[in-house]
Protein backbone atom coordinates (compact mmCIF):
# COMPACT_ATOMS: atom_id res chain seq x y z
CA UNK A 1 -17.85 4.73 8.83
CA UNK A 2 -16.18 5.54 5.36
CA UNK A 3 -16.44 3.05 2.57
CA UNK A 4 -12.75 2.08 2.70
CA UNK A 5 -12.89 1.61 6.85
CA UNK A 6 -16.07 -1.04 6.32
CA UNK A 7 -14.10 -3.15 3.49
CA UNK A 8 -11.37 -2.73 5.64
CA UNK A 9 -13.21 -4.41 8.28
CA UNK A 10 -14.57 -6.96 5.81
CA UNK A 11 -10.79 -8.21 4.64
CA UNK A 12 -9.47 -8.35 7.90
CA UNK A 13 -12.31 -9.83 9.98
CA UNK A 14 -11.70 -13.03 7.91
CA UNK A 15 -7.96 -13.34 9.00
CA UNK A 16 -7.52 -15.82 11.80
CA UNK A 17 -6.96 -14.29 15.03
CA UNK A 18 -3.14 -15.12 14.76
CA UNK A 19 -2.43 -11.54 13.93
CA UNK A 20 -3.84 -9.08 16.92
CA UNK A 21 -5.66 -6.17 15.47
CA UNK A 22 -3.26 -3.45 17.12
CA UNK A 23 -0.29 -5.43 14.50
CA UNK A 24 -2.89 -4.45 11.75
CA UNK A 25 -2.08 -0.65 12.71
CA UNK A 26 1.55 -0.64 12.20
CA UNK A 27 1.42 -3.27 9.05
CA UNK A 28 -0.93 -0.79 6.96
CA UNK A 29 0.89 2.19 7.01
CA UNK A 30 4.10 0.63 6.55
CA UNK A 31 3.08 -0.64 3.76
CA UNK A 32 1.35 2.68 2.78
CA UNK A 33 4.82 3.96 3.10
CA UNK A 34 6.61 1.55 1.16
CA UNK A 35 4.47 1.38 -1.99
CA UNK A 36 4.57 5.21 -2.10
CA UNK A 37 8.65 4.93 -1.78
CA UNK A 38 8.57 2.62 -4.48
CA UNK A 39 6.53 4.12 -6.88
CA UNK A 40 8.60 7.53 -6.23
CA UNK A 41 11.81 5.85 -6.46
CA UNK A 42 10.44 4.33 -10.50
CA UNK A 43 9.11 7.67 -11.01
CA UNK A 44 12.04 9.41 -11.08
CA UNK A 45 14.81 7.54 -10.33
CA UNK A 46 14.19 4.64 -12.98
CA UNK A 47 12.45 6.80 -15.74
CA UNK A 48 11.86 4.72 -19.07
CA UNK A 49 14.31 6.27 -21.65
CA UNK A 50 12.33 8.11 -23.99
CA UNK A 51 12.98 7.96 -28.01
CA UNK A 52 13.22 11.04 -29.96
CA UNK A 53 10.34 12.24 -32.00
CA UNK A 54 11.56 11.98 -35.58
């Protein structure tokens, strides 16, 4: 078991058993997905406007 699996296991063994752990397999890489799409989409859609080197 890697070290990100076992904390993993650690964060969501303490939510309530509201959420079913199969809803835990389409939530994480959704939101894998999103926070790469977001950071792309500042990267180089939203760069900061540089100043020129006097």
């Amino acid at each position: 078991m890697s070290f990100a699996t076992y904390y993993m296991h650690l964060i969501f063994g303490r939510i309530p058993s509201l959420m079913n752990s199969d809803v835990i397999l389409y939530i994480l890489p959704a939101l894998t997905i999103s926070i790469l799409f977001l950071s792309l989409k500042i990267m180089f859609f939203k760069t900061p406007k540089l100043r020129k080197v006097k």
